[in-house]
N, C-alpha and C. Protein backbone atom coordinates (compact mmCIF):
# COMPACT_ATOMS: atom_id res chain seq x y z
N UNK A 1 4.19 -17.98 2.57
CA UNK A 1 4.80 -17.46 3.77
C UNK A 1 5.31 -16.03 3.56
N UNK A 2 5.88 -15.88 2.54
CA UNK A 2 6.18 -14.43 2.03
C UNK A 2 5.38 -13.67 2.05
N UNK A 3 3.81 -14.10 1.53
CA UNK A 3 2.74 -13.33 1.34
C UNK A 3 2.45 -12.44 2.38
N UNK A 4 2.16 -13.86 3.43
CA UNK A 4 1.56 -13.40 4.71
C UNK A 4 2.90 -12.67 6.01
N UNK A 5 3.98 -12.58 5.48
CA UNK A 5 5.20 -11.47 6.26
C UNK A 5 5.02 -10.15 5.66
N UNK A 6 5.12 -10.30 4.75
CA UNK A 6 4.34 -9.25 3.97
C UNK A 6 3.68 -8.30 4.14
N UNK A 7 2.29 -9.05 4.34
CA UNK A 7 0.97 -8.32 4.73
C UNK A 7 1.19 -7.85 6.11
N UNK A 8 1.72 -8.74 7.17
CA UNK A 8 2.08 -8.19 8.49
C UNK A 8 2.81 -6.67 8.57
N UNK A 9 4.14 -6.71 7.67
CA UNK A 9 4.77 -5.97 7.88
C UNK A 9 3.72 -4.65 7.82
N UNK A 10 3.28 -4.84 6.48
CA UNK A 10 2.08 -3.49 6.10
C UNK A 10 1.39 -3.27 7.07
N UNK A 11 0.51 -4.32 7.82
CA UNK A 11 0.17 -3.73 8.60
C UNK A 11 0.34 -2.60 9.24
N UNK A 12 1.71 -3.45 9.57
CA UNK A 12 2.16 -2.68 11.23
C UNK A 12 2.92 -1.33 10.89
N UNK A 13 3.02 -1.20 9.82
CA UNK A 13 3.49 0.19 9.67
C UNK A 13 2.14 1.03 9.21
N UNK A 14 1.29 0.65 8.58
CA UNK A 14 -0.21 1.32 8.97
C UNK A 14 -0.61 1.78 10.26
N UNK A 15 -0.28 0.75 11.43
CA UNK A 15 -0.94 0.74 12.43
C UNK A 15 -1.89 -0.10 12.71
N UNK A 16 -1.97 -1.05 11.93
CA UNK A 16 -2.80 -2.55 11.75
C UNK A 16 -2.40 -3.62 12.46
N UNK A 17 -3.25 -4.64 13.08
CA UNK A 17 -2.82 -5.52 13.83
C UNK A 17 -3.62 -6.65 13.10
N UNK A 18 -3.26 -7.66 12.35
CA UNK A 18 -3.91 -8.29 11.41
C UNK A 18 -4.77 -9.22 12.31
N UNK A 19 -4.27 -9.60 13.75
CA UNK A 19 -4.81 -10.51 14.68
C UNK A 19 -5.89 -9.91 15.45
N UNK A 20 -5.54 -8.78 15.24
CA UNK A 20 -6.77 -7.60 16.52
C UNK A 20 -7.26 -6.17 16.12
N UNK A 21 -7.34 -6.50 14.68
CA UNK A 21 -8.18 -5.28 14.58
C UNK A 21 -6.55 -4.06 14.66
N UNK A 22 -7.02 -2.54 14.87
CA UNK A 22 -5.93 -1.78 14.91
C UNK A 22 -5.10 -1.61 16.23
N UNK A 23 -3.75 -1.47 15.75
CA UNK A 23 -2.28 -1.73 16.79
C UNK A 23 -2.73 -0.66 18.07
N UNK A 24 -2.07 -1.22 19.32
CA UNK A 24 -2.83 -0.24 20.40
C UNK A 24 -2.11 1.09 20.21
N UNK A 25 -1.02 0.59 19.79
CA UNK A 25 0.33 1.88 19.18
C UNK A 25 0.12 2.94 18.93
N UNK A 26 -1.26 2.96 17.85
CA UNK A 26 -2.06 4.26 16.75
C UNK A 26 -3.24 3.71 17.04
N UNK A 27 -3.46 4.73 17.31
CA UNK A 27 -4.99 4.79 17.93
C UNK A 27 -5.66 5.52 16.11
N UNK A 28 -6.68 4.96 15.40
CA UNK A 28 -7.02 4.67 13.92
C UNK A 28 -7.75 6.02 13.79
N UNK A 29 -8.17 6.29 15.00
CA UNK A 29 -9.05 7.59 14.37
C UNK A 29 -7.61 9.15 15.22
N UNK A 30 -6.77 8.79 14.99
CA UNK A 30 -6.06 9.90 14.97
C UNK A 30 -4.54 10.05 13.39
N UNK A 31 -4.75 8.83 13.54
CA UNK A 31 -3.96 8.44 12.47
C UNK A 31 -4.78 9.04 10.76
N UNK A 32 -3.84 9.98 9.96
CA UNK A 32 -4.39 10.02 8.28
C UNK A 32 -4.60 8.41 7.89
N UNK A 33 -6.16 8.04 6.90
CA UNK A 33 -5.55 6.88 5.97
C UNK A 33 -4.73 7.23 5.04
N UNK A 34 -4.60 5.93 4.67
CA UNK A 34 -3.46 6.24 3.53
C UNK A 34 -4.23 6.21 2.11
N UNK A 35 -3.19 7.19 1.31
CA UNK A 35 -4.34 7.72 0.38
C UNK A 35 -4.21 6.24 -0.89
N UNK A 36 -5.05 6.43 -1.79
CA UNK A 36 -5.24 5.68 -2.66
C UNK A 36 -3.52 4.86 -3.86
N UNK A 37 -2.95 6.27 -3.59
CA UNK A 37 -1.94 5.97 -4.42
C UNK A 37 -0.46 5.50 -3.33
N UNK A 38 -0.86 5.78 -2.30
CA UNK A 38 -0.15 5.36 -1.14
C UNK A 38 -0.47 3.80 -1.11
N UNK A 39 -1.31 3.24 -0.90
CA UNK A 39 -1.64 1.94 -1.14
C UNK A 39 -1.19 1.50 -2.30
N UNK A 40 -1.26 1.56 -3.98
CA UNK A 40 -1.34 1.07 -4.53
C UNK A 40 0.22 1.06 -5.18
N UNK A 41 0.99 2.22 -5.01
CA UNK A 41 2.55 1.93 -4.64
C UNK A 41 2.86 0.94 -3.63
N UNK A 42 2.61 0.99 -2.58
CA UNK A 42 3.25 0.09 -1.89
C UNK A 42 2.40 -1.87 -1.96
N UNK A 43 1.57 -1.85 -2.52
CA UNK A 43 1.09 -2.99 -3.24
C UNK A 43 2.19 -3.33 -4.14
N UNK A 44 2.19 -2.36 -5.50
CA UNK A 44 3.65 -2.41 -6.47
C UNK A 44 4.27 -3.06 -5.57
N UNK A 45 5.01 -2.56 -5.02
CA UNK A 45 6.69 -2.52 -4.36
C UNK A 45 6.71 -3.80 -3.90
N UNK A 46 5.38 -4.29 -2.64
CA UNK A 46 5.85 -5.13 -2.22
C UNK A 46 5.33 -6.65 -2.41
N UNK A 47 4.21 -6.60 -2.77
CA UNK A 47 4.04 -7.40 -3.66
C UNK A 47 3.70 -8.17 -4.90
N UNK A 48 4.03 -7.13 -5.68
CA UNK A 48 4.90 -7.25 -7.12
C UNK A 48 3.82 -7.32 -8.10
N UNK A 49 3.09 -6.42 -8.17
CA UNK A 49 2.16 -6.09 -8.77
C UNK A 49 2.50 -4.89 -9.75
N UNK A 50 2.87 -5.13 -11.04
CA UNK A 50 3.75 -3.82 -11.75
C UNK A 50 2.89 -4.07 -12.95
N UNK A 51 2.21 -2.66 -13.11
CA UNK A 51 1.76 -2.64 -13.99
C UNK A 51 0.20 -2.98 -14.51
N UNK A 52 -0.67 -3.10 -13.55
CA UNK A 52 -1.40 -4.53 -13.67
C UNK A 52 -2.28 -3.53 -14.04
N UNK A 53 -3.01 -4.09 -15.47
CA UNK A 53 -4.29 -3.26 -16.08
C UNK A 53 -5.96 -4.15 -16.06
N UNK A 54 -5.78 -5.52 -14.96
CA UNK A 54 -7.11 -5.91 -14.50
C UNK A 54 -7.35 -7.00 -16.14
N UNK A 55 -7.03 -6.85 -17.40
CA UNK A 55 -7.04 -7.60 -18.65
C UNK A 55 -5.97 -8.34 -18.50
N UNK A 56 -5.91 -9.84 -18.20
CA UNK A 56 -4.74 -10.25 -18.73
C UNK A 56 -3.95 -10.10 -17.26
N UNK A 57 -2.55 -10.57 -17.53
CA UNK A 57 -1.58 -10.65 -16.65
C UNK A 57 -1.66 -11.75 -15.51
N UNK A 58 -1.14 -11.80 -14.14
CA UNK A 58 -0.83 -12.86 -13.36
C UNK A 58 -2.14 -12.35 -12.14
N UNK A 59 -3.18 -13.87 -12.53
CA UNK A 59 -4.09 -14.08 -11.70
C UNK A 59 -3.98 -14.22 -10.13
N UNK A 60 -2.74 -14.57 -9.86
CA UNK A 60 -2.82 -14.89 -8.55
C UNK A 60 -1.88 -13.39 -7.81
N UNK A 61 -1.58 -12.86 -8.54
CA UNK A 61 -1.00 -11.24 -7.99
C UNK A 61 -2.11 -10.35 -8.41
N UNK A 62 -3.23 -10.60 -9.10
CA UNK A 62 -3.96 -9.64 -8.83
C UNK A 62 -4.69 -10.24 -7.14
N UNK A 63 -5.06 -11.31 -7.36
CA UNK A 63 -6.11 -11.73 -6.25
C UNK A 63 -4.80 -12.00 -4.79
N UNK A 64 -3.62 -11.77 -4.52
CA UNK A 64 -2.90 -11.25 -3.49
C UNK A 64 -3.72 -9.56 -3.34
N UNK A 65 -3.32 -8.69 -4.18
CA UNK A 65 -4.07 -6.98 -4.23
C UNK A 65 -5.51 -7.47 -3.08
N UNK A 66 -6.49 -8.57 -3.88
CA UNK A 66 -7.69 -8.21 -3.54
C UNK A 66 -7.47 -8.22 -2.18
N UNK A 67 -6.83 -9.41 -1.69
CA UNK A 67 -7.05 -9.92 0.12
C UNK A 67 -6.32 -8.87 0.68
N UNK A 68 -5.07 -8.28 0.74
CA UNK A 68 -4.34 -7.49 1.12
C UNK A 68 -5.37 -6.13 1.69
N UNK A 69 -5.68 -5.26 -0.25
CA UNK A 69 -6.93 -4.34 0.30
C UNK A 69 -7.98 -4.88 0.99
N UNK A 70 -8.63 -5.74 0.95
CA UNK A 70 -9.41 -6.09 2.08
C UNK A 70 -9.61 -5.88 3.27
N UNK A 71 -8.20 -5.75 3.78
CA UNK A 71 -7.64 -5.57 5.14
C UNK A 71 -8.59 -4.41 5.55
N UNK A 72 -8.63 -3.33 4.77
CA UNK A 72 -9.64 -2.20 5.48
C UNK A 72 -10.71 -2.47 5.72
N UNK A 73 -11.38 -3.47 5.45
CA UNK A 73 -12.78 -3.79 5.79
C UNK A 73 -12.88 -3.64 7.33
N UNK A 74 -11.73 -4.48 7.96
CA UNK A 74 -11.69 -4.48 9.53
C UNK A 74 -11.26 -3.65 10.19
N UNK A 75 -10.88 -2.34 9.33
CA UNK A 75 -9.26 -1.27 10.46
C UNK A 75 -10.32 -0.41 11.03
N UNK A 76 -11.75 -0.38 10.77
CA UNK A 76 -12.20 0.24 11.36
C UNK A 76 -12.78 2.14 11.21
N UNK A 77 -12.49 1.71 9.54
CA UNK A 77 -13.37 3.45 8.69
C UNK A 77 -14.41 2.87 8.21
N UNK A 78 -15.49 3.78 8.90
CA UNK A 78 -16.78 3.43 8.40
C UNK A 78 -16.90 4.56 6.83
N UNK A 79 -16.12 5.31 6.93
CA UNK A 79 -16.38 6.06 5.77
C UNK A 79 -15.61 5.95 4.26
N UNK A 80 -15.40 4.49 3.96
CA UNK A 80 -14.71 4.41 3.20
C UNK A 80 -15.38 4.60 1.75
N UNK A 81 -14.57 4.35 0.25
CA UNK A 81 -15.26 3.82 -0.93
C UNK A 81 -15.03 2.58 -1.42
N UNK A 82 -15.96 1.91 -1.10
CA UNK A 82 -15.89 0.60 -1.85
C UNK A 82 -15.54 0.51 -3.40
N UNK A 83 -14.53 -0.49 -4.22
CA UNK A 83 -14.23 -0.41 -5.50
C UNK A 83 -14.14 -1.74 -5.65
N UNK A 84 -14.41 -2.31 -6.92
CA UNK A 84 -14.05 -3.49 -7.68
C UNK A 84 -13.87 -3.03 -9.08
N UNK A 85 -13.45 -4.00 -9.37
CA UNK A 85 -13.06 -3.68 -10.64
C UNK A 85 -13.28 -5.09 -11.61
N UNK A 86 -14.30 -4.98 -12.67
CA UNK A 86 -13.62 -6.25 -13.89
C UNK A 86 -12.77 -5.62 -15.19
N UNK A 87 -12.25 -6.72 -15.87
CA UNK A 87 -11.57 -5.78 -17.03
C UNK A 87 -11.83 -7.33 -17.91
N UNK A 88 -11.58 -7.34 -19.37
CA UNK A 88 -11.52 -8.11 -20.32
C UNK A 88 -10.80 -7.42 -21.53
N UNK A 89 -9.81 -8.30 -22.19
CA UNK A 89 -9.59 -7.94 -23.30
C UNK A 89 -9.88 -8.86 -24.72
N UNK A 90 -9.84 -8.00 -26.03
CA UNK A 90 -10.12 -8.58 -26.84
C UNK A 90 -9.96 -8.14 -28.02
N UNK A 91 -10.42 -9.06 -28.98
CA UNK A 91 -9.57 -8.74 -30.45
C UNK A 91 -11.06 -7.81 -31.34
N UNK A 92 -10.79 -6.55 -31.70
CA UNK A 92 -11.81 -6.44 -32.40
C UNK A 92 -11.67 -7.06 -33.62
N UNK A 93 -13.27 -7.16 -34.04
CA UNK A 93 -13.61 -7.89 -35.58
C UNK A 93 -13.07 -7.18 -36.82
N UNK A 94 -12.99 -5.93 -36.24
CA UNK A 94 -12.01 -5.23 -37.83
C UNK A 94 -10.51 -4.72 -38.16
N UNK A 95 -10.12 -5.35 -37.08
CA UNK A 95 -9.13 -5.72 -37.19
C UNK A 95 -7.93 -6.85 -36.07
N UNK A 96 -7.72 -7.79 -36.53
CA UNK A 96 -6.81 -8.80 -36.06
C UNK A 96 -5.77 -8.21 -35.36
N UNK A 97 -5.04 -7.75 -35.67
CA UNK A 97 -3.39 -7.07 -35.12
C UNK A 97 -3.91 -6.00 -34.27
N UNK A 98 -5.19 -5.72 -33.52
CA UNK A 98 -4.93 -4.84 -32.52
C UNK A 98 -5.91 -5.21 -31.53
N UNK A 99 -6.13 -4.85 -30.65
CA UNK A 99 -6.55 -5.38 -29.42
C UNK A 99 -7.74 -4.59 -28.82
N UNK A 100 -8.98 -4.63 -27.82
CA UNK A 100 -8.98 -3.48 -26.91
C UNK A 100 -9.27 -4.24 -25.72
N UNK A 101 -9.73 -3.04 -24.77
CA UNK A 101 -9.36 -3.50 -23.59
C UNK A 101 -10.90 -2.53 -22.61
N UNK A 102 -11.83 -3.44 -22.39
CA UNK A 102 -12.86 -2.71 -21.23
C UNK A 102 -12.38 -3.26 -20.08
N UNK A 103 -12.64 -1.87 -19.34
CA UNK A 103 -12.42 -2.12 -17.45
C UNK A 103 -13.50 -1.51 -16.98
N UNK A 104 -14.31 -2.26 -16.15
CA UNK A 104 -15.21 -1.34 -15.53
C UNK A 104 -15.26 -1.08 -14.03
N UNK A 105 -14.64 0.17 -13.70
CA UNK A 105 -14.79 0.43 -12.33
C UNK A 105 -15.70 0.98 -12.07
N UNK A 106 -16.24 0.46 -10.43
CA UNK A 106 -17.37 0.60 -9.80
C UNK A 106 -16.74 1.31 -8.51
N UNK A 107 -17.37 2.60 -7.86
CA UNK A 107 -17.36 3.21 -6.84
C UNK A 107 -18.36 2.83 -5.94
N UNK A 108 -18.27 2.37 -4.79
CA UNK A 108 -19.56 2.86 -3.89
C UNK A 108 -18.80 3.43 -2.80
N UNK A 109 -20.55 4.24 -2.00
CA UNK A 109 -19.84 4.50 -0.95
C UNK A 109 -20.92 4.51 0.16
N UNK A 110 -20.68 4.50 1.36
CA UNK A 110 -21.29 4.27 2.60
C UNK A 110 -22.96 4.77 2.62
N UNK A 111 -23.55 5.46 1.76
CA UNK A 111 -24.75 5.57 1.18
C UNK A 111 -25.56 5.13 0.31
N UNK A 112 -24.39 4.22 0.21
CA UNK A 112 -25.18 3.23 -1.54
C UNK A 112 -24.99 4.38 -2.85
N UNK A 113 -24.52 5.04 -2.93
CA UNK A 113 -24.10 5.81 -3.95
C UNK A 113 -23.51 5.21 -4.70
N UNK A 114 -24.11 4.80 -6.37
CA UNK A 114 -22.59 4.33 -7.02
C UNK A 114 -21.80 5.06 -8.50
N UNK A 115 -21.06 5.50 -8.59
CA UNK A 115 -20.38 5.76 -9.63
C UNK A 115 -19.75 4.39 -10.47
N UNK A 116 -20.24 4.50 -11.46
CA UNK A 116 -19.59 3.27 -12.27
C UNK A 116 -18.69 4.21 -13.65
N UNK A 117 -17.40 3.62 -13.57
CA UNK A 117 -16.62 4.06 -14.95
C UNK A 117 -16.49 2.90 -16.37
N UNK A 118 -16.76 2.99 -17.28
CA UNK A 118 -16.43 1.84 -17.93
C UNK A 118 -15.18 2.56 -18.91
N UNK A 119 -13.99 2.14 -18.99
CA UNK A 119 -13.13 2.49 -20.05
C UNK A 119 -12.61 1.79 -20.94
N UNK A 120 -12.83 2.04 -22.13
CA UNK A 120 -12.72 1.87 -23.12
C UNK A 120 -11.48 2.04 -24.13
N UNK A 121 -10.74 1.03 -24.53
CA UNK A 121 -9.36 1.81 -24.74
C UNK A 121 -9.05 0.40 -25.97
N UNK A 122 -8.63 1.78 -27.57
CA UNK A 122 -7.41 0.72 -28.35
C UNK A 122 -6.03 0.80 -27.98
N UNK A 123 -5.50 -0.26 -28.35
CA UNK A 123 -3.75 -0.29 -28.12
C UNK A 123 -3.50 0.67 -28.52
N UNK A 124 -3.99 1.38 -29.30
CA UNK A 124 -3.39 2.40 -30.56
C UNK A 124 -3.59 3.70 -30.16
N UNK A 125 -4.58 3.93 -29.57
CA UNK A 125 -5.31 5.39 -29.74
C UNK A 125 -5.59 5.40 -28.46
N UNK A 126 -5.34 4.92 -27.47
CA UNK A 126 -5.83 6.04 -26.15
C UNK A 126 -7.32 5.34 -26.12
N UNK A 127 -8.01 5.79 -25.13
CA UNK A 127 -9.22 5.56 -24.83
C UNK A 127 -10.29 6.66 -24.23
N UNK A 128 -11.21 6.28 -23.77
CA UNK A 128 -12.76 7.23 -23.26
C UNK A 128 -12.87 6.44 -21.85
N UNK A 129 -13.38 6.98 -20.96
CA UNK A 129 -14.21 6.79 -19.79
C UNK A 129 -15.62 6.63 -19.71
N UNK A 130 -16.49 6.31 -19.95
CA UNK A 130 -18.06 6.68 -19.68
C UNK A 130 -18.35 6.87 -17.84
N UNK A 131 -18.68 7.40 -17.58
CA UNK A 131 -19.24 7.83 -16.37
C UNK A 131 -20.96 7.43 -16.30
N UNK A 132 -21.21 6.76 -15.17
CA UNK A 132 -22.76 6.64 -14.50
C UNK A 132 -23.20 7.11 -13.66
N UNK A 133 -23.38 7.88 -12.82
CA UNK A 133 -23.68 7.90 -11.60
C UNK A 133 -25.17 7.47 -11.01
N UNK A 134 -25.28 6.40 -10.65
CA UNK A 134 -26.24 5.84 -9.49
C UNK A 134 -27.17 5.36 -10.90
N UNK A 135 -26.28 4.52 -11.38
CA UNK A 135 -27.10 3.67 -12.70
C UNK A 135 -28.01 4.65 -13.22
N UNK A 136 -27.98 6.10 -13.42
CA UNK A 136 -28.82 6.69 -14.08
C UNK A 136 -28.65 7.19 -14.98
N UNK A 137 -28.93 7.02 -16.45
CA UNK A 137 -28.49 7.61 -17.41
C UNK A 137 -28.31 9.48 -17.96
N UNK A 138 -28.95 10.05 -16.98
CA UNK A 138 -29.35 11.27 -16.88
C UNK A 138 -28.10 12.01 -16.69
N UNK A 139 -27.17 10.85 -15.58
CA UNK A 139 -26.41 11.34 -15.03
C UNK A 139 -24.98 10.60 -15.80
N UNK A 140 -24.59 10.96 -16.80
CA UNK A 140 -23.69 10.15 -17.69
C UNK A 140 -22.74 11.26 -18.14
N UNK A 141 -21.49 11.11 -18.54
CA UNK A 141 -20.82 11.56 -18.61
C UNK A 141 -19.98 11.08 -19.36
N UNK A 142 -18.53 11.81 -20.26
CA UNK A 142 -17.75 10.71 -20.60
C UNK A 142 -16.35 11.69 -20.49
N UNK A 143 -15.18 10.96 -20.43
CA UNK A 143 -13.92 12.08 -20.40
C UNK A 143 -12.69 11.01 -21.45
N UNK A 144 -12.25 11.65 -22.29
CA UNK A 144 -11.04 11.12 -23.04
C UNK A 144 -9.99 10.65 -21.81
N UNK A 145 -9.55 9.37 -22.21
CA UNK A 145 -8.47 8.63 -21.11
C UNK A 145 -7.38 8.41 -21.53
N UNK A 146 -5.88 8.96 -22.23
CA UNK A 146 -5.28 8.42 -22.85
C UNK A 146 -3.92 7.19 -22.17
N UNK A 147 -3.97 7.28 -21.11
CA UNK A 147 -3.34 6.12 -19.73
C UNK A 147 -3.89 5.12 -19.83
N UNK A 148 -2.95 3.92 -19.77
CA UNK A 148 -3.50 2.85 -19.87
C UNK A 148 -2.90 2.22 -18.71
N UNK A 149 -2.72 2.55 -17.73
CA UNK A 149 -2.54 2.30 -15.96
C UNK A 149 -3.64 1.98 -15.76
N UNK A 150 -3.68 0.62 -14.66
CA UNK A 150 -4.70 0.32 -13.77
C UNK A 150 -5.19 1.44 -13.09
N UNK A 151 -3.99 1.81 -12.41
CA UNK A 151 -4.11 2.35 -10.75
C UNK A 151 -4.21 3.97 -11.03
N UNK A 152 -4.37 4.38 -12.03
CA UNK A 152 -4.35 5.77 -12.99
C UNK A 152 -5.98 5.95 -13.66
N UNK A 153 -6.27 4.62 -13.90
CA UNK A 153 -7.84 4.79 -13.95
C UNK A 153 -8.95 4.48 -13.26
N UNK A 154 -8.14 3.67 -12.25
CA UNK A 154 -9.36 3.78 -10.34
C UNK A 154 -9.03 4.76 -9.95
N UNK A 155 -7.88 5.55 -9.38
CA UNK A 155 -7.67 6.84 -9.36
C UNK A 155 -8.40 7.49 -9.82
N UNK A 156 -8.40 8.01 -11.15
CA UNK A 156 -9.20 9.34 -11.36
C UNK A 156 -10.78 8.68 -11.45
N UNK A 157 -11.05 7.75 -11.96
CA UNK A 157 -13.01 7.39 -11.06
C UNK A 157 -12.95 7.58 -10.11
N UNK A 158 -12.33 6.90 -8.82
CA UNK A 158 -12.87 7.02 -7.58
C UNK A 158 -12.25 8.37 -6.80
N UNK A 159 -11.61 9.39 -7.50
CA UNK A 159 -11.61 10.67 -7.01
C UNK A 159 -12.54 11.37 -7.71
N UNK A 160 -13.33 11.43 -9.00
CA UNK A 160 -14.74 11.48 -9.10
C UNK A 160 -15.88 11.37 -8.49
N UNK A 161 -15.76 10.02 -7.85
CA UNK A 161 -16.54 9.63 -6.77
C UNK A 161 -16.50 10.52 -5.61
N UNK A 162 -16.02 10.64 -4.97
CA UNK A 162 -15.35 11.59 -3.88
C UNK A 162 -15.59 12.78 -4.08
N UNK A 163 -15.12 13.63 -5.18
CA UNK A 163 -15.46 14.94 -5.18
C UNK A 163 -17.23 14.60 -5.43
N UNK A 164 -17.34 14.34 -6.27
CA UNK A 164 -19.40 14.24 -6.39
C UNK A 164 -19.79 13.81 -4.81
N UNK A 165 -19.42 13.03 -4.08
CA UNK A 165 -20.18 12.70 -2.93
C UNK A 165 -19.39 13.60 -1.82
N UNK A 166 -18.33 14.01 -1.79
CA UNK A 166 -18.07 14.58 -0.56
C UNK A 166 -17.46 13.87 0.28
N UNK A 167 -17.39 12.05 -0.10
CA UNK A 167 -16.96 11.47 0.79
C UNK A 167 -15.11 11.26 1.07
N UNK A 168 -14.84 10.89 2.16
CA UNK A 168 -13.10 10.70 2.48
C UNK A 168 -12.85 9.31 1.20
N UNK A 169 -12.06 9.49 1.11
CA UNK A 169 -11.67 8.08 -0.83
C UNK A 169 -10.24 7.62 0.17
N UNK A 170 -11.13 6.39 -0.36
CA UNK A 170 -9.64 5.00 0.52
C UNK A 170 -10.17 4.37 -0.79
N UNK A 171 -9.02 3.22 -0.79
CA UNK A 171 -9.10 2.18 -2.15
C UNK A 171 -9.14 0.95 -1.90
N UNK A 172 -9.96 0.37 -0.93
CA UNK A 172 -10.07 -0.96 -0.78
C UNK A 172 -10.69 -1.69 -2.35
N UNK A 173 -10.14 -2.77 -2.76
CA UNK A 173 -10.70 -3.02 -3.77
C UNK A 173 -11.09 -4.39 -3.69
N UNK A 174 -12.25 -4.81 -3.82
CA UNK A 174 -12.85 -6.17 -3.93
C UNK A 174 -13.81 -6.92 -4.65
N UNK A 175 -13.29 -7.82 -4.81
CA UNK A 175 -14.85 -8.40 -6.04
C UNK A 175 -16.20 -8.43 -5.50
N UNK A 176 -16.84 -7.97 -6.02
CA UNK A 176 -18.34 -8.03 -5.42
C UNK A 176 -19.39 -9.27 -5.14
């Protein structure tokens, strides 16, 4: 019940009408979206998502994030970027006492364009990004990552994404 007061409230201060599509209030194509980190703060805040690096942590507050972002599927931007994200962690073989951690974010966008990031990260040392663009190896890339934030490394992929395509970057995020 919390969940879903919640999600209302967001709405409606978006300009969202969870029952009808967008509020007659704000009319959607005069209204800014809200940017990526605008969303993913107020995800934090309100429903209690702190910290979350996609490896590990509380399954059912990530998958609140998924349905919540979802919501843009219906508000009515055809020009959005689609994102999902998997992550896994694990023990490397050479050593026990430390950990790492792959996440792989996926960009698309309204052209079938996809940017894929995979990052790569020890507890210890910071991590790398690899960059894909449109599964082609030609088009590969890699950038040192030393953040180990979720919302710090869909961020800078899917503003990658965006600057390479040109397209407007929203952060709906969903499993594929």
């Amino acid at each position: 019940m919390r969940f879903a007061a919640r999600l209302t409230g967001l709405a409606g201060a978006l300009g969202l009408s969870l029952a009808a599509g967008p509020a007659a209030a704000v009319d959607p194509l005069d209204a800014d979206p809200p940017s990526a980190t605008q969303l993913l703060s107020w995800v934090r805040t309100n429903i209690g998502v702190t910290g979350w690096a996609f490896a590990g942590g509380n399954i059912d507050q990530k998958r609140a994030m998924f349905v919540y972002l979802g919501l843009f599927d219906d508000a009515g931007y055809p020009d959005l970027i689609r994102v999902w994200v998997r992550g896994e962690r694990y023990v490397p073989r050479w050593d026990s006492n430390s950990y790492m951690v792959r996440t792989e974010i996926n960009c698309r966008t309204p052209q079938s364009r996809q940017l894929q990031g995979i990052y790569y990260k020890d507890n210890n040392l910071g991590g790398e990004v690899v960059y894909r663009l449109d599964q082609m190896p030609e088009y590969q890339w890699s950038e040192p990552m030393p953040m180990s934030s979720g919302e710090a490394i869909i961020g800078t992929a899917c503003a990658v994404a965006a600057a390479r395509r040109g397209a407007p970057l929203m952060l709906p995020i969903q499993q594929p």
